[in-house]
PDB file of N, CA and C in Angstrom:
ATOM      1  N   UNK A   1      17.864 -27.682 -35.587  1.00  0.00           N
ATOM      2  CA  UNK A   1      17.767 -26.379 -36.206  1.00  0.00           C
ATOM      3  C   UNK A   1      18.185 -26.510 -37.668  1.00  0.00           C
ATOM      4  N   UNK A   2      17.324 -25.756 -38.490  1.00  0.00           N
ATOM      5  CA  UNK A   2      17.780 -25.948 -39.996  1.00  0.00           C
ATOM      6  C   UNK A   2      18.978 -24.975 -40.161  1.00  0.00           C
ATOM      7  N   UNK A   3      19.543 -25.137 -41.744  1.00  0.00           N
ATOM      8  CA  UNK A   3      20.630 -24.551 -42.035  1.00  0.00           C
ATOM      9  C   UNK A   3      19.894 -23.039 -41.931  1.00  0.00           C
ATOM     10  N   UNK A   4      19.157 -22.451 -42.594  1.00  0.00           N
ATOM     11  CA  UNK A   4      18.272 -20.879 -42.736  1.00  0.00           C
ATOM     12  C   UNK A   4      18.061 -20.965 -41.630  1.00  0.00           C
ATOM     13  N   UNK A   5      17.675 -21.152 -40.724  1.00  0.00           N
ATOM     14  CA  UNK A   5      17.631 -20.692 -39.246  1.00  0.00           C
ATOM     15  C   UNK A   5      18.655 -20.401 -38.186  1.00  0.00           C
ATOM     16  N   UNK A   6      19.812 -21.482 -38.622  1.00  0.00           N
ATOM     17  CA  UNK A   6      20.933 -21.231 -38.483  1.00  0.00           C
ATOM     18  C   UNK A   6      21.716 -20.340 -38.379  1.00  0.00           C
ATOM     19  N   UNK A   7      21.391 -19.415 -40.027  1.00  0.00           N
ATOM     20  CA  UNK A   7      22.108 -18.561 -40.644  1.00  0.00           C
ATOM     21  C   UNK A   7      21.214 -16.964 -39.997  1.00  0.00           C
ATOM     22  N   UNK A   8      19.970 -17.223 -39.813  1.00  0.00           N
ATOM     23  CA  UNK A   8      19.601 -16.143 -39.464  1.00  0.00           C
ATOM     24  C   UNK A   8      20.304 -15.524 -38.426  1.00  0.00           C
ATOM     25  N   UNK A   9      20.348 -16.822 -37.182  1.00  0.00           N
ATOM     26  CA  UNK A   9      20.780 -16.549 -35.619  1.00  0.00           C
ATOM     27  C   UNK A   9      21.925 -16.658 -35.453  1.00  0.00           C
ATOM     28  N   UNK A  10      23.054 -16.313 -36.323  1.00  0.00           N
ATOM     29  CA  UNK A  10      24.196 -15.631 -36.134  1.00  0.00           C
ATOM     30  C   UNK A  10      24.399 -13.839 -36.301  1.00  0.00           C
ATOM     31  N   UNK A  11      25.418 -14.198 -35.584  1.00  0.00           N
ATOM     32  CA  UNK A  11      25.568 -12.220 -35.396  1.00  0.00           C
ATOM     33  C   UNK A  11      25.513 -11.747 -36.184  1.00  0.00           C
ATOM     34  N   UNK A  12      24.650  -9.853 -36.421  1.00  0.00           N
ATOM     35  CA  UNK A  12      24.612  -9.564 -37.769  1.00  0.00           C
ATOM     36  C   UNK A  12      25.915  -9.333 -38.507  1.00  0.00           C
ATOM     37  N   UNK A  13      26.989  -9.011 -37.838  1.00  0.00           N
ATOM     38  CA  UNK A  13      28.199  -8.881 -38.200  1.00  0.00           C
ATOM     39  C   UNK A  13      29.176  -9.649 -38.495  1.00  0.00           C
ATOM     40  N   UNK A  14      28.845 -10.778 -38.745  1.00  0.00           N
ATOM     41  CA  UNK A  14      29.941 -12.324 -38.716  1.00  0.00           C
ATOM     42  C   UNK A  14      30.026 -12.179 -40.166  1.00  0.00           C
ATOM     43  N   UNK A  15      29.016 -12.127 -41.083  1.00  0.00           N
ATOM     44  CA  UNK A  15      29.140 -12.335 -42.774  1.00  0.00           C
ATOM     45  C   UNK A  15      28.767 -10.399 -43.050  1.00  0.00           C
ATOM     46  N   UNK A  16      29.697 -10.248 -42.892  1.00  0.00           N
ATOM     47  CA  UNK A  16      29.644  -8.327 -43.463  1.00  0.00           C
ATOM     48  C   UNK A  16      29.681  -8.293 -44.682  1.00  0.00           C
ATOM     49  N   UNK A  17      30.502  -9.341 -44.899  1.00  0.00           N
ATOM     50  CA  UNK A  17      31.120  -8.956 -46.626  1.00  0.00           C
ATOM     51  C   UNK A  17      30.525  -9.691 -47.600  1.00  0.00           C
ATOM     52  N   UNK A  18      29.833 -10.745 -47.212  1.00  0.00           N
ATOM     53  CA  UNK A  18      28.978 -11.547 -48.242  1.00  0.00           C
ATOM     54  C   UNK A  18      27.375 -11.176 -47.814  1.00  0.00           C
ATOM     55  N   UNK A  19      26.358 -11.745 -49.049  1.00  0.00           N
ATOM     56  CA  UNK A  19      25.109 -11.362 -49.251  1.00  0.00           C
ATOM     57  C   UNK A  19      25.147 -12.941 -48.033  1.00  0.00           C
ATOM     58  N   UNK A  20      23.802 -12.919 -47.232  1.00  0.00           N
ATOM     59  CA  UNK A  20      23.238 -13.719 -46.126  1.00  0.00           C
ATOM     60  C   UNK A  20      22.976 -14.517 -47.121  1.00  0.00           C
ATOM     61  N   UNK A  21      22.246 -14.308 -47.803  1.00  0.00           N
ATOM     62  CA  UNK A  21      20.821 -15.265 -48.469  1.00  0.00           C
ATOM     63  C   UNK A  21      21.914 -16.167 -49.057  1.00  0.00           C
ATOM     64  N   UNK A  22      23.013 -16.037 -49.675  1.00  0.00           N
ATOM     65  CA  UNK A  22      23.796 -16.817 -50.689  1.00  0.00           C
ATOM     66  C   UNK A  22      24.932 -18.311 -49.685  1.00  0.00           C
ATOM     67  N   UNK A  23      24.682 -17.604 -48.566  1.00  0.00           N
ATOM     68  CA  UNK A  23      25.842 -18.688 -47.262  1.00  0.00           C
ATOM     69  C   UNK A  23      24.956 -20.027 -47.551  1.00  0.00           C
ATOM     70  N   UNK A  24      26.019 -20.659 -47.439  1.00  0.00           N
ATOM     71  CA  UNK A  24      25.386 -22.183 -47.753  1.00  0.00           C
ATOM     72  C   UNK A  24      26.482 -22.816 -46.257  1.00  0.00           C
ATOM     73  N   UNK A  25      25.685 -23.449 -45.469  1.00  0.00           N
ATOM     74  CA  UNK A  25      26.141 -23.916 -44.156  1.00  0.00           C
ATOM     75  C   UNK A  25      26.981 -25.345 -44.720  1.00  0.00           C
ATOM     76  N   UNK A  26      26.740 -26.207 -45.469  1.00  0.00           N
ATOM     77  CA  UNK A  26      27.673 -27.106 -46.239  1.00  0.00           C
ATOM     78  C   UNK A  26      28.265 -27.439 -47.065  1.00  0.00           C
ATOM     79  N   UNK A  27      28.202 -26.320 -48.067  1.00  0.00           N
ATOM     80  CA  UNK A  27      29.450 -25.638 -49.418  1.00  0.00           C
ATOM     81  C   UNK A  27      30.747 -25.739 -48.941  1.00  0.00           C
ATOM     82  N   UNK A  28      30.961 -24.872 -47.766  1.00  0.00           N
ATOM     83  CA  UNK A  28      32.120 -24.323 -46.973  1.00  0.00           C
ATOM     84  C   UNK A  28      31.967 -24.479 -45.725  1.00  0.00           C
ATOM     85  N   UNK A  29      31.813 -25.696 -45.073  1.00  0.00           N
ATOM     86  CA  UNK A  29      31.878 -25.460 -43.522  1.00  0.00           C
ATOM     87  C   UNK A  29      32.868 -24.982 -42.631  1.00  0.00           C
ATOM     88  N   UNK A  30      34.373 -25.051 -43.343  1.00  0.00           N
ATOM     89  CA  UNK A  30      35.301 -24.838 -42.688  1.00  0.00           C
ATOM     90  C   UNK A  30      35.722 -22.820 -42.798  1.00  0.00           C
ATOM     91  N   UNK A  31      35.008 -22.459 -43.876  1.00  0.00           N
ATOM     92  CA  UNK A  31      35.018 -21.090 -43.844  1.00  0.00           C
ATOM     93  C   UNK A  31      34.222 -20.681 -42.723  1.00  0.00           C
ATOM     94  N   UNK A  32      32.977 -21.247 -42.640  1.00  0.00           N
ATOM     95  CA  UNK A  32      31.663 -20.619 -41.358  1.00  0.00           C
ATOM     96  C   UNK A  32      32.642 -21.337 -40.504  1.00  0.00           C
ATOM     97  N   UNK A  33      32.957 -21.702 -39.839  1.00  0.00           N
ATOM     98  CA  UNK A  33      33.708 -22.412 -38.843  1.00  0.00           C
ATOM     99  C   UNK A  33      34.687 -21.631 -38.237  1.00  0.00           C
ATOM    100  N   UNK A  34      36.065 -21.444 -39.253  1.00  0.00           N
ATOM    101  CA  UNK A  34      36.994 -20.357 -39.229  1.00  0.00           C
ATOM    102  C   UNK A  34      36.653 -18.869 -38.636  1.00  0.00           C
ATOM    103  N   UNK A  35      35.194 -18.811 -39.584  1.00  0.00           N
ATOM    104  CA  UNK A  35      34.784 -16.953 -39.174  1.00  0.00           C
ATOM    105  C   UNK A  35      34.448 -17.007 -37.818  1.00  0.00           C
ATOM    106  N   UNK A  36      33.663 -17.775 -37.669  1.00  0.00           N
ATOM    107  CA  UNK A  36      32.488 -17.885 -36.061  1.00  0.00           C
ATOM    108  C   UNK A  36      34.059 -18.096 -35.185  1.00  0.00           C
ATOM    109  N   UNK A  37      34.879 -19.098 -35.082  1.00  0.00           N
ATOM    110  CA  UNK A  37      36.066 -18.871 -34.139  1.00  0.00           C
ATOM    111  C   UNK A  37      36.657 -17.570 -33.830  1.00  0.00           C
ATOM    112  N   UNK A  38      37.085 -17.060 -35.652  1.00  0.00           N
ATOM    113  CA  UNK A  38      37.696 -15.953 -35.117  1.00  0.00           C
ATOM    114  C   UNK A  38      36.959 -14.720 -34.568  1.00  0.00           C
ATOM    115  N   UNK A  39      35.459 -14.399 -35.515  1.00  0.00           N
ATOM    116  CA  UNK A  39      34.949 -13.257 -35.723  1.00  0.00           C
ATOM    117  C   UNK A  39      33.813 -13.251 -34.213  1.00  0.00           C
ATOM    118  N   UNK A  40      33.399 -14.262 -33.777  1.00  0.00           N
ATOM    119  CA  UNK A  40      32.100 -14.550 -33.766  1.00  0.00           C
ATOM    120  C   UNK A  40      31.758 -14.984 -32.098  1.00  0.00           C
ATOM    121  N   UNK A  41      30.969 -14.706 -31.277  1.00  0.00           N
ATOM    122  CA  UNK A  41      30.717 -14.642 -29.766  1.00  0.00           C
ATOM    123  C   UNK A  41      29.891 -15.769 -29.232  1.00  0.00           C
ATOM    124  N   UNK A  42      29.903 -16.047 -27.860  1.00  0.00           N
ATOM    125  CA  UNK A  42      29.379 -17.599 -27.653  1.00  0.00           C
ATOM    126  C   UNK A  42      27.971 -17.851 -27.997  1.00  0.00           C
ATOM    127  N   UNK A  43      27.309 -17.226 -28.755  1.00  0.00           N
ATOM    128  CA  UNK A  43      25.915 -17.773 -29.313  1.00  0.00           C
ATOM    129  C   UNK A  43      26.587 -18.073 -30.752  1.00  0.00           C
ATOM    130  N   UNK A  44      26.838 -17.696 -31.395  1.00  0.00           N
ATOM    131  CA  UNK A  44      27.383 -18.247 -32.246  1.00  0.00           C
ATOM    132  C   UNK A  44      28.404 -19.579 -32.307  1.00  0.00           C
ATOM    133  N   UNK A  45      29.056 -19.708 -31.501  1.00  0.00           N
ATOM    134  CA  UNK A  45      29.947 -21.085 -31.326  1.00  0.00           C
ATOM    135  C   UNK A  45      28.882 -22.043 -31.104  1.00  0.00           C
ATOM    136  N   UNK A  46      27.813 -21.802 -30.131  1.00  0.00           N
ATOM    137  CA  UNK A  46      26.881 -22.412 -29.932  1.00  0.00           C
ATOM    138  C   UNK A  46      25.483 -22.964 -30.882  1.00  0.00           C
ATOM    139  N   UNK A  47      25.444 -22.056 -32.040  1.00  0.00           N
ATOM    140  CA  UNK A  47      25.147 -22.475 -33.268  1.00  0.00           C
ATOM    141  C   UNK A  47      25.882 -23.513 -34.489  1.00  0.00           C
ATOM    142  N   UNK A  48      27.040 -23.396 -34.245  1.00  0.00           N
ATOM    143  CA  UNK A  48      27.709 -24.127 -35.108  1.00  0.00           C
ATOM    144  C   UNK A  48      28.110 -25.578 -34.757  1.00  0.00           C
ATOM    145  N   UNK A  49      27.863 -25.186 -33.099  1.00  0.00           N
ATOM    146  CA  UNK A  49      28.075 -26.953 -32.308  1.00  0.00           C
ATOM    147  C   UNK A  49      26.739 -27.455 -32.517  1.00  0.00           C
ATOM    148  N   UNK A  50      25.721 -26.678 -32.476  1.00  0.00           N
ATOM    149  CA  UNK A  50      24.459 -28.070 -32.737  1.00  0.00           C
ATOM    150  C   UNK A  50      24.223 -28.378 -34.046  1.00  0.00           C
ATOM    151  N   UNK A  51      24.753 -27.275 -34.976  1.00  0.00           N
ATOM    152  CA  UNK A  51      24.877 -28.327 -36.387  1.00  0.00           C
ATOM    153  C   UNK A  51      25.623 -29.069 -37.195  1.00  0.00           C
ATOM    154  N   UNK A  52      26.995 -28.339 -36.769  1.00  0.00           N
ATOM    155  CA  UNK A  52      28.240 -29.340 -36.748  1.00  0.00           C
ATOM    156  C   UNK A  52      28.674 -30.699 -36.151  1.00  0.00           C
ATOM    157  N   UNK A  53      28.221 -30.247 -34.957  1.00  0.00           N
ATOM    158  CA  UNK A  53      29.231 -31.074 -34.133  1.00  0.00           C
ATOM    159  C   UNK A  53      30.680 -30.811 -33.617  1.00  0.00           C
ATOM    160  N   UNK A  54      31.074 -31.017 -32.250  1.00  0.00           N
ATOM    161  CA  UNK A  54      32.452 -30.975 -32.183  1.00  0.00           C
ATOM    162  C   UNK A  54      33.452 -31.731 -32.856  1.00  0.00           C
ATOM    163  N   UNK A  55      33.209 -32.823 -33.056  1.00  0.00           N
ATOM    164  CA  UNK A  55      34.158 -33.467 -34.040  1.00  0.00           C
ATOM    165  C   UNK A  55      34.394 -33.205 -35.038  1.00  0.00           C
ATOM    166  N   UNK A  56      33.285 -32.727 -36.064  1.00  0.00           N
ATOM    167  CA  UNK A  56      33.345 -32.386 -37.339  1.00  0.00           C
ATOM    168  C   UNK A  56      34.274 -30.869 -37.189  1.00  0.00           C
ATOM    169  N   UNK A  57      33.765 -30.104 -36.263  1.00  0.00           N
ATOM    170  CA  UNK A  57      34.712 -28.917 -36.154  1.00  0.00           C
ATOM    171  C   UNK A  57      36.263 -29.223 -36.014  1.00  0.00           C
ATOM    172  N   UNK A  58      36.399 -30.057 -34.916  1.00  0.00           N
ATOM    173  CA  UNK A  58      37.974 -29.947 -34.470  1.00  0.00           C
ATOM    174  C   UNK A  58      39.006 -30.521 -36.069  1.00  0.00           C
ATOM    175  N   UNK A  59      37.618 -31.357 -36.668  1.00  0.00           N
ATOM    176  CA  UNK A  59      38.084 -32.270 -37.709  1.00  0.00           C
ATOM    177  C   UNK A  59      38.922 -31.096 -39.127  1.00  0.00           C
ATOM    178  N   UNK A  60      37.489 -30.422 -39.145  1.00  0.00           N
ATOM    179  CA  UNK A  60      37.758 -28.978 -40.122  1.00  0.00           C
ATOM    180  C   UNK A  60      38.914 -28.123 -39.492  1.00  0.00           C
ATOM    181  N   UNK A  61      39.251 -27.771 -38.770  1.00  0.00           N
ATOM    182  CA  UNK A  61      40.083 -26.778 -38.222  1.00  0.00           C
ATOM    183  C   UNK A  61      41.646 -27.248 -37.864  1.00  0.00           C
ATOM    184  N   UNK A  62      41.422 -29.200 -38.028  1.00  0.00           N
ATOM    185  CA  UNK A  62      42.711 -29.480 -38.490  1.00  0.00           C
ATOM    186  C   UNK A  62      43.385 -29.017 -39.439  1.00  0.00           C
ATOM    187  N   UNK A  63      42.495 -28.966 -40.244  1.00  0.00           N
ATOM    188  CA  UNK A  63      43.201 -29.009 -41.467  1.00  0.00           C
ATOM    189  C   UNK A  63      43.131 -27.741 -42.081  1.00  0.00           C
ATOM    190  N   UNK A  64      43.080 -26.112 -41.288  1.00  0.00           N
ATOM    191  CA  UNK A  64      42.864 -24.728 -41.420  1.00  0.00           C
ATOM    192  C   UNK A  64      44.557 -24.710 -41.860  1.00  0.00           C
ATOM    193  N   UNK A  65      44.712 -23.770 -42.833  1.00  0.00           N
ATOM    194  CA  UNK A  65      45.961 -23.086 -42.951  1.00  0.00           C
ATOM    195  C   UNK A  65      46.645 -22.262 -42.081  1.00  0.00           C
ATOM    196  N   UNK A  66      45.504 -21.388 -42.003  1.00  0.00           N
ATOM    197  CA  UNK A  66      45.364 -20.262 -41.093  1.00  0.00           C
ATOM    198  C   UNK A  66      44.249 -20.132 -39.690  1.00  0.00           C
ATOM    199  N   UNK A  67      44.684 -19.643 -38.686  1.00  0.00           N
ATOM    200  CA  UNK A  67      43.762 -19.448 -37.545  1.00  0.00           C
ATOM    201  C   UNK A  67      44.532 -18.642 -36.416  1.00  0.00           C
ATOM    202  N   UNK A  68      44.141 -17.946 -35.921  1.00  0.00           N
ATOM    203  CA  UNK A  68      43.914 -16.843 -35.088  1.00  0.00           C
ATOM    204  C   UNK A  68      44.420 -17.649 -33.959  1.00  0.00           C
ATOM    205  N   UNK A  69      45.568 -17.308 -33.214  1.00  0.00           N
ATOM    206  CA  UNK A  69      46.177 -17.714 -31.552  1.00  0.00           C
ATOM    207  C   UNK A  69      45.325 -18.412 -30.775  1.00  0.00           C
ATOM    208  N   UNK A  70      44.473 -16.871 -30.728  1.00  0.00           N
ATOM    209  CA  UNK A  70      43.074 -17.420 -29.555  1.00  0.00           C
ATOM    210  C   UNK A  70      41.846 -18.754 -30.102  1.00  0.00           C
ATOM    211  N   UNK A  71      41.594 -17.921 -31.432  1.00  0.00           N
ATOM    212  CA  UNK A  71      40.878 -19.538 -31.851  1.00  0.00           C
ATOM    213  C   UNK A  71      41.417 -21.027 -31.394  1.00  0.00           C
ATOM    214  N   UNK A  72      43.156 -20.621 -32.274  1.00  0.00           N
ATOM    215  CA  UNK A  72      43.377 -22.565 -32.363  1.00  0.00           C
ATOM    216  C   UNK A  72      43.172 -22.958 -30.540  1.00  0.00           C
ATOM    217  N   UNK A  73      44.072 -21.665 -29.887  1.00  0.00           N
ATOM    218  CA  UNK A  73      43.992 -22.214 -28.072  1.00  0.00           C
ATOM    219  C   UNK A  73      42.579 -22.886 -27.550  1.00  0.00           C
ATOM    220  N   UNK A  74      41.271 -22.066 -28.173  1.00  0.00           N
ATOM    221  CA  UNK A  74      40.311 -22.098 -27.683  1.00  0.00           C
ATOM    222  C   UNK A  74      39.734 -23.834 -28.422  1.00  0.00           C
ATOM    223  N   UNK A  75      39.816 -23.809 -29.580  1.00  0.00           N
ATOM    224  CA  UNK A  75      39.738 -25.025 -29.785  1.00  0.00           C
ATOM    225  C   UNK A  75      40.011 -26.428 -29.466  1.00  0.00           C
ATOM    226  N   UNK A  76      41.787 -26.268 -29.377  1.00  0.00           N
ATOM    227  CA  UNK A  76      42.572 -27.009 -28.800  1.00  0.00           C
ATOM    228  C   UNK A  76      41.924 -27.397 -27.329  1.00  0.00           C
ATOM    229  N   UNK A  77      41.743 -26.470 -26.603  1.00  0.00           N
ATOM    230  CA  UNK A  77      41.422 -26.614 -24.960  1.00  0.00           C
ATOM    231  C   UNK A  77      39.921 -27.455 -24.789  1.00  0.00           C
ATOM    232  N   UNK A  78      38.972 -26.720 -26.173  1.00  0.00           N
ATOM    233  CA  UNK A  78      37.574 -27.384 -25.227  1.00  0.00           C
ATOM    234  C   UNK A  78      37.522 -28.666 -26.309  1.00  0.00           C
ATOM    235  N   UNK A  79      38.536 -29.372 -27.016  1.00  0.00           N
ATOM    236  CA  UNK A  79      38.193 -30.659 -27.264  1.00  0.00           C
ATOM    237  C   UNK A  79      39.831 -31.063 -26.944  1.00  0.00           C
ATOM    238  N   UNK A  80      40.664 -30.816 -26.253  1.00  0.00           N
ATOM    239  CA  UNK A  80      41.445 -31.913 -25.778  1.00  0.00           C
ATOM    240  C   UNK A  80      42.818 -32.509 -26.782  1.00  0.00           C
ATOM    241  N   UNK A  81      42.360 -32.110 -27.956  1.00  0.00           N
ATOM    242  CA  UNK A  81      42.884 -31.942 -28.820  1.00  0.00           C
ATOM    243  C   UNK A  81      44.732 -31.119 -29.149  1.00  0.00           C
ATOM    244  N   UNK A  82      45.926 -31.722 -28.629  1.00  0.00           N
ATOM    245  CA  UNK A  82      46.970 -30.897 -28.710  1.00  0.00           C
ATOM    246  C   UNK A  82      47.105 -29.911 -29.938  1.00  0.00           C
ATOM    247  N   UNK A  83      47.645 -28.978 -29.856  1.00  0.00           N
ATOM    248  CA  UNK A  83      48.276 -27.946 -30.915  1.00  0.00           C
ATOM    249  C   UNK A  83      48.912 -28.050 -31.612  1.00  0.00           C
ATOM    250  N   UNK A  84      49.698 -29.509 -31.398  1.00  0.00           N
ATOM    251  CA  UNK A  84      50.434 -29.896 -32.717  1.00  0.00           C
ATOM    252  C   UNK A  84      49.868 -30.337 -33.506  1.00  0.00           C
ATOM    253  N   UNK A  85      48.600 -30.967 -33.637  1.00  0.00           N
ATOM    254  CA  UNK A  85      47.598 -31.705 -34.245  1.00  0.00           C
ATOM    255  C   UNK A  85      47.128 -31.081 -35.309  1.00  0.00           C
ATOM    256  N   UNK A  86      47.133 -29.743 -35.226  1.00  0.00           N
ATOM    257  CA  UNK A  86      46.790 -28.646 -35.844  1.00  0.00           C
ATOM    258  C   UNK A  86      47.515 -28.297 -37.106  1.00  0.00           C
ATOM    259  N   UNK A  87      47.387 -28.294 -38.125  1.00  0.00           N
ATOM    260  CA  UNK A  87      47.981 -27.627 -39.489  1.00  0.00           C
ATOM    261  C   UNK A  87      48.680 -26.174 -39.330  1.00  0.00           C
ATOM    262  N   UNK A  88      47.408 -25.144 -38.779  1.00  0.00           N
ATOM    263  CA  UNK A  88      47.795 -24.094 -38.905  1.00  0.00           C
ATOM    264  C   UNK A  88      49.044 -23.636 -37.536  1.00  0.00           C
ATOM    265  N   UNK A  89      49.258 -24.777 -36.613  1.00  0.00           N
ATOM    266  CA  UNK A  89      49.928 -24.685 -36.077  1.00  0.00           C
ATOM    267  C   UNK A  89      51.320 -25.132 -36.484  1.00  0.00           C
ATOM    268  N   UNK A  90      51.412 -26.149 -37.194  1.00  0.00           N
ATOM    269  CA  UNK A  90      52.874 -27.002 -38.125  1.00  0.00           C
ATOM    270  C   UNK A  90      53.418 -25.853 -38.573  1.00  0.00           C
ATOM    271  N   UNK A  91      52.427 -25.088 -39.465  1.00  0.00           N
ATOM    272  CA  UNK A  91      52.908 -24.467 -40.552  1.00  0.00           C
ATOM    273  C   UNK A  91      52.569 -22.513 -40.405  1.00  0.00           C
ATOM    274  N   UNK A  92      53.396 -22.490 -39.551  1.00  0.00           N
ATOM    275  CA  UNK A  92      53.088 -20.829 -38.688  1.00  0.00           C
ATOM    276  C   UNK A  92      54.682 -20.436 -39.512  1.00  0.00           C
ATOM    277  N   UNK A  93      54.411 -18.956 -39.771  1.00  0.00           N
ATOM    278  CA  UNK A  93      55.556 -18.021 -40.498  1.00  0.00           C
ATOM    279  C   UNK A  93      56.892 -18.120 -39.396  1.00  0.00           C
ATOM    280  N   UNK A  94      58.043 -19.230 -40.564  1.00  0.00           N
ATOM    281  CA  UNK A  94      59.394 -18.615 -39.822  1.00  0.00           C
ATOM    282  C   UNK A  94      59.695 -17.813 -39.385  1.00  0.00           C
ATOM    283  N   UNK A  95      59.531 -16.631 -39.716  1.00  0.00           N
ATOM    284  CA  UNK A  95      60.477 -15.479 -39.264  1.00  0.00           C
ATOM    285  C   UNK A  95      58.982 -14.418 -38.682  1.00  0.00           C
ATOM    286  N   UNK A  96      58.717 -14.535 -37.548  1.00  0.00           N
ATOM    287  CA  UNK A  96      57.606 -13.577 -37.406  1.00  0.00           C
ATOM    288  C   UNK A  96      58.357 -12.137 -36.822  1.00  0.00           C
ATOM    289  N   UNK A  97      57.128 -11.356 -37.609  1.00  0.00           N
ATOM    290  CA  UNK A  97      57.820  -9.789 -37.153  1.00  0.00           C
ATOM    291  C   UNK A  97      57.741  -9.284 -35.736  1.00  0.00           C
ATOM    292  N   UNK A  98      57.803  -8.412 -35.069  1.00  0.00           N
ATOM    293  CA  UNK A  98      58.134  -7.885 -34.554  1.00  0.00           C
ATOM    294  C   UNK A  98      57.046  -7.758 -33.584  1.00  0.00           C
ATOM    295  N   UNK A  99      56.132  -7.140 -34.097  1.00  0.00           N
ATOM    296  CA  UNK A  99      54.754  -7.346 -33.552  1.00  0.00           C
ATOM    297  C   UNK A  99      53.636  -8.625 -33.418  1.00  0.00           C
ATOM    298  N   UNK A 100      54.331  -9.555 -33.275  1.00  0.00           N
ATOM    299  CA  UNK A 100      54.025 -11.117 -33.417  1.00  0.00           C
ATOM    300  C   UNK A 100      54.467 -11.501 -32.798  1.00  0.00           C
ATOM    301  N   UNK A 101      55.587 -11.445 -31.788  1.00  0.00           N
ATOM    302  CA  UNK A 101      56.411 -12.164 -30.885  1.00  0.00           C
ATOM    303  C   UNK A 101      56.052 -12.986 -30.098  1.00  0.00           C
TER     304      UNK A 101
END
């Protein structure tokens, strides 16, 4: 599947805030990567594994600052991959509030 075909057959709601036409699938892979984890439903994960790859993903999402509970879990789980491995896991807010527990 090409990158524009790619981009079509993701949800219309994954890129709300940016123009479609301008997403570049290898500028920023780890941004499309990040969104589709957090934002984005299993046709979409399923788009990004046949042009990514799982490795290249788990590879990118090492090295995320930031990521969403359920993402890193979901990641972590379907490549095997521990949670410590993870960046955005090392480096999670000392003191979380209240509603974070």
């Amino acid at each position: 599947m090409s990158e524009r075909e790619c981009i079509a057959n993701f949800s219309k709601g994954l890129f709300w805030d940016v123009d479609v036409r301008q997403v570049n699938m290898d500028d920023c892979p780890s941004q499309i990567v990040q969104r589709v984890l957090e934002y984005g439903n299993l046709s979409d994960w399923r788009i990004i594994c046949s042009y990514y790859g799982l490795d290249k993903i788990v590879n990118l999402c090492r090295n995320l600052r930031t990521l969403d509970a359920v993402a890193l879990a979901f990641i972590s789980g379907i490549s095997g991959t521990p949670k410590e491995c993870f960046r955005c896991y090392r480096t999670k807010q000392s003191n979380p509030t209240l509603w974070n527990c």
